[in-house]
C-alpha atoms as a PDB file:
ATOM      1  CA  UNK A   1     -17.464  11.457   4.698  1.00  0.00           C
ATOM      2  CA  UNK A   2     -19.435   9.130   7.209  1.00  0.00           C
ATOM      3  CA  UNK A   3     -19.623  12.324   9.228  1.00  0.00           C
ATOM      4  CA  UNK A   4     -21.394  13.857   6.251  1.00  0.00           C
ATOM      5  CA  UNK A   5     -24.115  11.080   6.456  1.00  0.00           C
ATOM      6  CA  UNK A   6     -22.624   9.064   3.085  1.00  0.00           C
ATOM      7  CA  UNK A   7     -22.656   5.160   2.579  1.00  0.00           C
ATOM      8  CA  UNK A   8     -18.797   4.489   1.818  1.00  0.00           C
ATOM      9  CA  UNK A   9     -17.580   2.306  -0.794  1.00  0.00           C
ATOM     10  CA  UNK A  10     -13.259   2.066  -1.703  1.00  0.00           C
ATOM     11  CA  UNK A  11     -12.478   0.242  -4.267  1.00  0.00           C
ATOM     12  CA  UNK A  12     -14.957  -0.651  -6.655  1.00  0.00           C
ATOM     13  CA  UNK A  13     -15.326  -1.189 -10.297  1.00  0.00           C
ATOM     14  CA  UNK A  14     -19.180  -1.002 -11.324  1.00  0.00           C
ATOM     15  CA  UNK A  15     -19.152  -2.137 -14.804  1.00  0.00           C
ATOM     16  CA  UNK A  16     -16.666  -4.356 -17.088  1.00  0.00           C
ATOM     17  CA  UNK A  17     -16.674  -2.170 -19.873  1.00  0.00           C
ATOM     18  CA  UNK A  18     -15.704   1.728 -19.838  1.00  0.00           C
ATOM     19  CA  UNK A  19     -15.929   1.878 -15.893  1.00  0.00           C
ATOM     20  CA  UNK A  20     -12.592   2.059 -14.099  1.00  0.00           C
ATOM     21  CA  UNK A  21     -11.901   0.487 -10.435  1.00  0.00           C
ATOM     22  CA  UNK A  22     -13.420   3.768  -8.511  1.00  0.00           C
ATOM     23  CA  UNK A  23     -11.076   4.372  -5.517  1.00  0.00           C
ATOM     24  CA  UNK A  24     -14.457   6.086  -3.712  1.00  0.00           C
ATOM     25  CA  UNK A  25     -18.173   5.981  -4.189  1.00  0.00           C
ATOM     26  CA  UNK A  26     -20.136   7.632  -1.884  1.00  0.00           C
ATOM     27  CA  UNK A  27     -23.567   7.820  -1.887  1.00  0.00           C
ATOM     28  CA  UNK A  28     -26.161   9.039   0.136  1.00  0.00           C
ATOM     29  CA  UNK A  29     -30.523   9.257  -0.554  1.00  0.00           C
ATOM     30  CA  UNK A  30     -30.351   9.713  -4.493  1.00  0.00           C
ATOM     31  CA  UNK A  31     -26.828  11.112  -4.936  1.00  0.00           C
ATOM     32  CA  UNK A  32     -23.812   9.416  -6.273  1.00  0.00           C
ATOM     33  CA  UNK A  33     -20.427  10.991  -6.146  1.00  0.00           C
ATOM     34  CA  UNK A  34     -17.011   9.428  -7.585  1.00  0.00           C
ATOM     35  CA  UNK A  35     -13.670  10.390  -5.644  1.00  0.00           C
ATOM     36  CA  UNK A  36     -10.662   9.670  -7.411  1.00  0.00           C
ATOM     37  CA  UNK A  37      -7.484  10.088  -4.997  1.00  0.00           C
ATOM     38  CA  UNK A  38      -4.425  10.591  -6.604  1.00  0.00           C
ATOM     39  CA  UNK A  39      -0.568  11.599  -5.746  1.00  0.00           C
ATOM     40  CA  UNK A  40      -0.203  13.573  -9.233  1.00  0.00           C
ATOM     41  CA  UNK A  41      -2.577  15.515 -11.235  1.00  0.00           C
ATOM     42  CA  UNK A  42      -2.756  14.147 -14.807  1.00  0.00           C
ATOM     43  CA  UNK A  43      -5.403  13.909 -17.607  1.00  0.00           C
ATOM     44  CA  UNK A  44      -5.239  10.276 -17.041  1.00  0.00           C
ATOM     45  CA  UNK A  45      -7.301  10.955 -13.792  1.00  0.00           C
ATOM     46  CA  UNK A  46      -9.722  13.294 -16.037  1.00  0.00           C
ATOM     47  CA  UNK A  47     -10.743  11.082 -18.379  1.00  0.00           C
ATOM     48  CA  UNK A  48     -11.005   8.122 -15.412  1.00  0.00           C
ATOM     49  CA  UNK A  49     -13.808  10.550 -13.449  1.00  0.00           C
ATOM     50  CA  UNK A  50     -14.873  11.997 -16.207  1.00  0.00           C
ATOM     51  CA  UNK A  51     -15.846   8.137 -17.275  1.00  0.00           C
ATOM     52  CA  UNK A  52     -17.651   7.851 -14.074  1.00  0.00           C
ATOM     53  CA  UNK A  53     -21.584   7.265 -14.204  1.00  0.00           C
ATOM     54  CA  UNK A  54     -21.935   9.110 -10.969  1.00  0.00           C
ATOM     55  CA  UNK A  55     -23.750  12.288 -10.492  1.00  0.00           C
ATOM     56  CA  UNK A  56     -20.632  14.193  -8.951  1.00  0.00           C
ATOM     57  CA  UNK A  57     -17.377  13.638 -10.009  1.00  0.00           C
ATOM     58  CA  UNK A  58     -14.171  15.063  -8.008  1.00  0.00           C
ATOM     59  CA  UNK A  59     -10.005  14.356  -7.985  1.00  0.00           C
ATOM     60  CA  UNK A  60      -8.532  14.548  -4.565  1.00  0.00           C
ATOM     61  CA  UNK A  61      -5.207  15.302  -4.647  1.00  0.00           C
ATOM     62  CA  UNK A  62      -2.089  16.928  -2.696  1.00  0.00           C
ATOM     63  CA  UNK A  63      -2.122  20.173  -4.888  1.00  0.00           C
ATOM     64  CA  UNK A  64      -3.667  21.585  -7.845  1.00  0.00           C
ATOM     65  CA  UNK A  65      -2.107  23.775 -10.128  1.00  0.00           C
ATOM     66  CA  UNK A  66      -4.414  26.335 -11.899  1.00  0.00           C
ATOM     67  CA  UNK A  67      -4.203  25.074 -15.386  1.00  0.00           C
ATOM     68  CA  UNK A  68      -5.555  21.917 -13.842  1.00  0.00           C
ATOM     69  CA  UNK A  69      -8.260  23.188 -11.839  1.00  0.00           C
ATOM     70  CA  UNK A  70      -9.758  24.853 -15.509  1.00  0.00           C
ATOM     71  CA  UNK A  71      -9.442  21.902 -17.268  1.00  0.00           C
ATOM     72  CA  UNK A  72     -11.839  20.452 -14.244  1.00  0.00           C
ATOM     73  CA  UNK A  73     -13.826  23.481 -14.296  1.00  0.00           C
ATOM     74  CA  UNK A  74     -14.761  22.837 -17.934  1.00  0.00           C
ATOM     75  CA  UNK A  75     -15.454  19.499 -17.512  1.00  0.00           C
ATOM     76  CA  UNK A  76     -17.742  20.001 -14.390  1.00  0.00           C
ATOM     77  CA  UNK A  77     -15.453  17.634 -12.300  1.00  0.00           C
ATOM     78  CA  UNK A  78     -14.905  18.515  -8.426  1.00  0.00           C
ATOM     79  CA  UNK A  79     -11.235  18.909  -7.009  1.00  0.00           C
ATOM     80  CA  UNK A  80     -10.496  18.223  -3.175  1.00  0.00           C
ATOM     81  CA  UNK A  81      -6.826  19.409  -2.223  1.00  0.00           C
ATOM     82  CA  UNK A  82      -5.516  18.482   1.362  1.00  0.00           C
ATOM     83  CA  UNK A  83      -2.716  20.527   2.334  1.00  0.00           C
ATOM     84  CA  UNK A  84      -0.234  17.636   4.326  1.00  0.00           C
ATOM     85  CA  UNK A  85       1.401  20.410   6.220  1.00  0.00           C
ATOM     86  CA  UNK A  86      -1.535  22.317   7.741  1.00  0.00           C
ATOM     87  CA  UNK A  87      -4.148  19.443   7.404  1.00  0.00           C
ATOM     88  CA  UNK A  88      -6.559  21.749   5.671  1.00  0.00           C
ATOM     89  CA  UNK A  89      -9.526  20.158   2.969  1.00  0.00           C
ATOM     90  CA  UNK A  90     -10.127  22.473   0.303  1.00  0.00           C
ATOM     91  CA  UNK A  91     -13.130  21.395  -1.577  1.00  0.00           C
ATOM     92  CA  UNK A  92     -13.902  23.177  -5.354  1.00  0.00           C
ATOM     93  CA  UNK A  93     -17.459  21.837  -6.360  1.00  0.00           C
ATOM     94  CA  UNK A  94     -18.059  20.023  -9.858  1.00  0.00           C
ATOM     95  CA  UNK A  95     -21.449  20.277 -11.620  1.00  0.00           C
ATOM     96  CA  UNK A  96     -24.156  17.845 -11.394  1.00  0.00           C
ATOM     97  CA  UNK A  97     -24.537  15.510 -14.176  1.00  0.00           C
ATOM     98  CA  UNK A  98     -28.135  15.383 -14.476  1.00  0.00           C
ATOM     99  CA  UNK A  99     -27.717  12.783 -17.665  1.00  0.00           C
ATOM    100  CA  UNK A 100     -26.678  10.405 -15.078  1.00  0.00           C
ATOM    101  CA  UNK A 101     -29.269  10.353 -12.629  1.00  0.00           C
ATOM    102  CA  UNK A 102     -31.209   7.302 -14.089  1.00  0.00           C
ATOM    103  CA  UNK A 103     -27.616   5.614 -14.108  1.00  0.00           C
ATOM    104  CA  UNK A 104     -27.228   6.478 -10.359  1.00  0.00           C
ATOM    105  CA  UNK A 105     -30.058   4.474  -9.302  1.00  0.00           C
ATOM    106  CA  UNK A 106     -28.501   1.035 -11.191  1.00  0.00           C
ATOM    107  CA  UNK A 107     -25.747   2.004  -9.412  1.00  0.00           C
ATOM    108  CA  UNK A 108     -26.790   2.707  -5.760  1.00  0.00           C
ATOM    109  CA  UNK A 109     -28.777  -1.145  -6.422  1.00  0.00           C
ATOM    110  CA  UNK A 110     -25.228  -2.806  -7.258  1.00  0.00           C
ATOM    111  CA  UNK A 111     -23.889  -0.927  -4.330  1.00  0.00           C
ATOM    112  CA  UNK A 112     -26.720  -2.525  -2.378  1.00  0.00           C
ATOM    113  CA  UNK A 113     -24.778  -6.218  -2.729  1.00  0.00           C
ATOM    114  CA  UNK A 114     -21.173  -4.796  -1.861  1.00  0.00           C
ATOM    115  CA  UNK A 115     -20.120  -4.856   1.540  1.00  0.00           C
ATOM    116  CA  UNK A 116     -18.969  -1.276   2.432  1.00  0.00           C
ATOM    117  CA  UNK A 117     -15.562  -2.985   3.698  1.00  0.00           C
ATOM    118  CA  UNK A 118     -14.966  -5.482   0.892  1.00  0.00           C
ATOM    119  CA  UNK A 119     -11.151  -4.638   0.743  1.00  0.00           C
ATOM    120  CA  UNK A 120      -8.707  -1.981   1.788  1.00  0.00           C
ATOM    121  CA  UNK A 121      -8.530   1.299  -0.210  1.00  0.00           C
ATOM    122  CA  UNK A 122      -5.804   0.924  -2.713  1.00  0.00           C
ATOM    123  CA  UNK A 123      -4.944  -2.736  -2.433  1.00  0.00           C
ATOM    124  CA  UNK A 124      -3.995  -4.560  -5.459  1.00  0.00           C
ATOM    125  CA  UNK A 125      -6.023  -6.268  -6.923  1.00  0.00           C
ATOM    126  CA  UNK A 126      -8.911  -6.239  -3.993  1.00  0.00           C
ATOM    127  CA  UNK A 127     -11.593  -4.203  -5.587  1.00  0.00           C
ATOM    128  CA  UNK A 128     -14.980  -5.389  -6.393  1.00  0.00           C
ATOM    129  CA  UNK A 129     -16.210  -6.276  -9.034  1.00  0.00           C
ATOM    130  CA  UNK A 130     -19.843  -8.314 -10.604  1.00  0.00           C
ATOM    131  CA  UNK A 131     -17.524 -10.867 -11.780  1.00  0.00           C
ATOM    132  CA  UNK A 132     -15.809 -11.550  -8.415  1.00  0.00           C
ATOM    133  CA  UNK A 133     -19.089 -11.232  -7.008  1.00  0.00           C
ATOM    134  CA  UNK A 134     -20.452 -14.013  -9.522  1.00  0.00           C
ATOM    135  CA  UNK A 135     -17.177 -16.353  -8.764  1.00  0.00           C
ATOM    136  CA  UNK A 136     -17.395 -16.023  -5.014  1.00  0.00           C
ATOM    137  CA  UNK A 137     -21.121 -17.233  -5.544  1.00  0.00           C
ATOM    138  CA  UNK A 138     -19.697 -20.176  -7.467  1.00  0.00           C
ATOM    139  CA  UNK A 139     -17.288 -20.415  -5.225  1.00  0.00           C
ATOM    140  CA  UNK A 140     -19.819 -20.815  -2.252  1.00  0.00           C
ATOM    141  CA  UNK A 141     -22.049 -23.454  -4.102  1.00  0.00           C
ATOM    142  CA  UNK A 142     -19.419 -25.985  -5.120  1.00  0.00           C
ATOM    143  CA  UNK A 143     -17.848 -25.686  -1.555  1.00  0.00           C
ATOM    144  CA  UNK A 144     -21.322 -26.559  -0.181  1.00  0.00           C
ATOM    145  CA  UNK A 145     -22.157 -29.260  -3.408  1.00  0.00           C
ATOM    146  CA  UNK A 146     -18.766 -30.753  -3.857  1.00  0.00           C
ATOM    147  CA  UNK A 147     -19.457 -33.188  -7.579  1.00  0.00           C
ATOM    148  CA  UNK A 148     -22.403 -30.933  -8.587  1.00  0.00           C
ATOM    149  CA  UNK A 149     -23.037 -30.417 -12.370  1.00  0.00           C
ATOM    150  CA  UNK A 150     -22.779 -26.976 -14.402  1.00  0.00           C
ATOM    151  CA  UNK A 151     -26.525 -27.049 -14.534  1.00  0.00           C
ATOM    152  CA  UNK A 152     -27.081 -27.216 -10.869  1.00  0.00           C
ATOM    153  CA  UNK A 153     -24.814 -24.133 -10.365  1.00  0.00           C
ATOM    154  CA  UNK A 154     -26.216 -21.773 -12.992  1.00  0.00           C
ATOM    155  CA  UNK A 155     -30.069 -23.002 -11.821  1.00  0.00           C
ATOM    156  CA  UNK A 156     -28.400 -21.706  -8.025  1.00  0.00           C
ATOM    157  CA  UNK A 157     -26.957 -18.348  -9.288  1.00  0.00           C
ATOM    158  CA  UNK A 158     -27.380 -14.814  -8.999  1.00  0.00           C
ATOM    159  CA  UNK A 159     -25.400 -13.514 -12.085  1.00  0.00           C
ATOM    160  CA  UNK A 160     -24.482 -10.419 -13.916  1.00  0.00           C
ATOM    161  CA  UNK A 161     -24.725 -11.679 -17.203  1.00  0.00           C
ATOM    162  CA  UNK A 162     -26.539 -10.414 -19.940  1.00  0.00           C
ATOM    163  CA  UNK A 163     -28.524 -14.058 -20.491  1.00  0.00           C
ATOM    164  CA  UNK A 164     -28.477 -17.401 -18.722  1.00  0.00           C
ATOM    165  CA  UNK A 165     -26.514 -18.807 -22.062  1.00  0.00           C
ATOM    166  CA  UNK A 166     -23.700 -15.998 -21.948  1.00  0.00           C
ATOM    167  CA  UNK A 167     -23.368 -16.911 -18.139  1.00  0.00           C
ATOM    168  CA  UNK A 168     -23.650 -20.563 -18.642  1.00  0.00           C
ATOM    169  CA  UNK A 169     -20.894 -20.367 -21.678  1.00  0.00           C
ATOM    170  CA  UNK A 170     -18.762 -17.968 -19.521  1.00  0.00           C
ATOM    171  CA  UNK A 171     -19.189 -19.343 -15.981  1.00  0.00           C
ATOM    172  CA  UNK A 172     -17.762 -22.853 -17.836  1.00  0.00           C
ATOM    173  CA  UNK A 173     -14.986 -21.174 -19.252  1.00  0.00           C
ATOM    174  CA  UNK A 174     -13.974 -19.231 -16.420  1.00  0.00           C
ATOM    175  CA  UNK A 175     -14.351 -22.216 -14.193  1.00  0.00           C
ATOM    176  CA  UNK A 176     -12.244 -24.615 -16.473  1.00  0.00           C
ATOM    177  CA  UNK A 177      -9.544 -21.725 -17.756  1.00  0.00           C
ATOM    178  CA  UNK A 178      -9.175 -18.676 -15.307  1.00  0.00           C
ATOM    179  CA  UNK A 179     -10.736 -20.391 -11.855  1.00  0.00           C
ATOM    180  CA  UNK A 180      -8.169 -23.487 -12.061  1.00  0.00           C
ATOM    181  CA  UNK A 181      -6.291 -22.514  -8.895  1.00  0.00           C
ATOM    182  CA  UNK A 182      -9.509 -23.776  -6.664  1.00  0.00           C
ATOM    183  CA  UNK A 183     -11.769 -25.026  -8.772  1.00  0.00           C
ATOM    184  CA  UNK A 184     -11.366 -28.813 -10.393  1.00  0.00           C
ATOM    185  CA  UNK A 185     -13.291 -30.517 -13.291  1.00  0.00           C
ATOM    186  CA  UNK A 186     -13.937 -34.220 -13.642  1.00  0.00           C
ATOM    187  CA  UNK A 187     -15.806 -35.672 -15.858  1.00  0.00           C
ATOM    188  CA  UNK A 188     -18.193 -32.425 -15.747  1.00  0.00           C
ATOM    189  CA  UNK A 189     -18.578 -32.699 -12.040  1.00  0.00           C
ATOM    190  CA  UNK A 190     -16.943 -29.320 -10.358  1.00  0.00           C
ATOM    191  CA  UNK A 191     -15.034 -29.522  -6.909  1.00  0.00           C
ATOM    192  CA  UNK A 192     -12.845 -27.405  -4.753  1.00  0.00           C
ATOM    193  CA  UNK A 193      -9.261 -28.307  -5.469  1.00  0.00           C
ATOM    194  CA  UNK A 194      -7.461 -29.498  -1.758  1.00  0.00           C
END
């Protein structure tokens, strides 16, 4: 795909709500394109590109069978078969999802923040995400400001919350409840655990 000219991405999930971990986003000038690579065909895998904000949408897997490839058909999504034993690519194009052009530019700007090799292609649990983004930013700050105080962090940070209350509230929370294994609270001063 770098070949092709496309910016690379494995791994990433671009929204917390209906967006699934993408296993490839490529993207190149105004274009988006989801890759879902899979060992089975199933209509989980539909309805996980089909969810996709992208402009394309395709399933790469080992083998399509032909009820599968009209059930992609009709939903406009690509499929890319590799045949292990000859190494051949066959590539059926999907349709372009026009409705998701506007979409494409919010997400070629997230993109923009990722690093291209933020973690291995189908490593558990190593995907990015805006809220691993937001905690490694955290993260950075107390390292650097070891006693600061909850304001001094949120005045500091880059978030993807919806308001500076919702990230104030949840950055707390998440700090003091799901963030305990580095982060330590005393007497509302935050520090890196040792």
């Amino acid at each position: 795909m770098k070949d092709q000219k496309l910016d690379v991405w494995q791994d990433v999930k671009l929204s917390k709500y209906i967006c699934p971990i993408h296993d490839i986003i490529a993207v190149r000038d105004n274009i988006t394109w989801c890759i879902e690579c899979k060992l089975a065909f199933n209509l989980k895998v539909i309805e996980q590109v089909y969810n996709s904000r992208t402009i394309f949408k395709s399933i790469a897997v080992p083998r399509m069978h032909n009820f599968g490839k009209r059930v992609c058909n009709k939903f406009g999504i690509g499929i890319i078969t590799v045949d292990g034993k000859y190494g051949s690519i066959h590539n059926y194009c999907g349709n372009l999802f026009r409705e998701n052009y506007k979409e494409s530019k919010n997400i070629r700007e997230l993109l923009s923040a990722i690093p291209q090799e933020f973690s291995e292609a189908g490593s558990k649990g190593g995907y990015w995400s805006p809220y691993k983004e937001t905690m490694k930013n955290v993260r950075s700050y107390i390292m650097q400001h070891h006693g600061c105080k909850l304001k001094d962090i949120m005045d500091s940070l880059k978030h993807h919350y919806a308001s500076a209350a919702s990230a104030r509230t949840c950055v707390k929370k998440n700090l003091e409840e799901y963030e305990k294994k580095w982060c330590e609270v005393k007497d509302g001063c935050y520090y890196i655990r040792k």
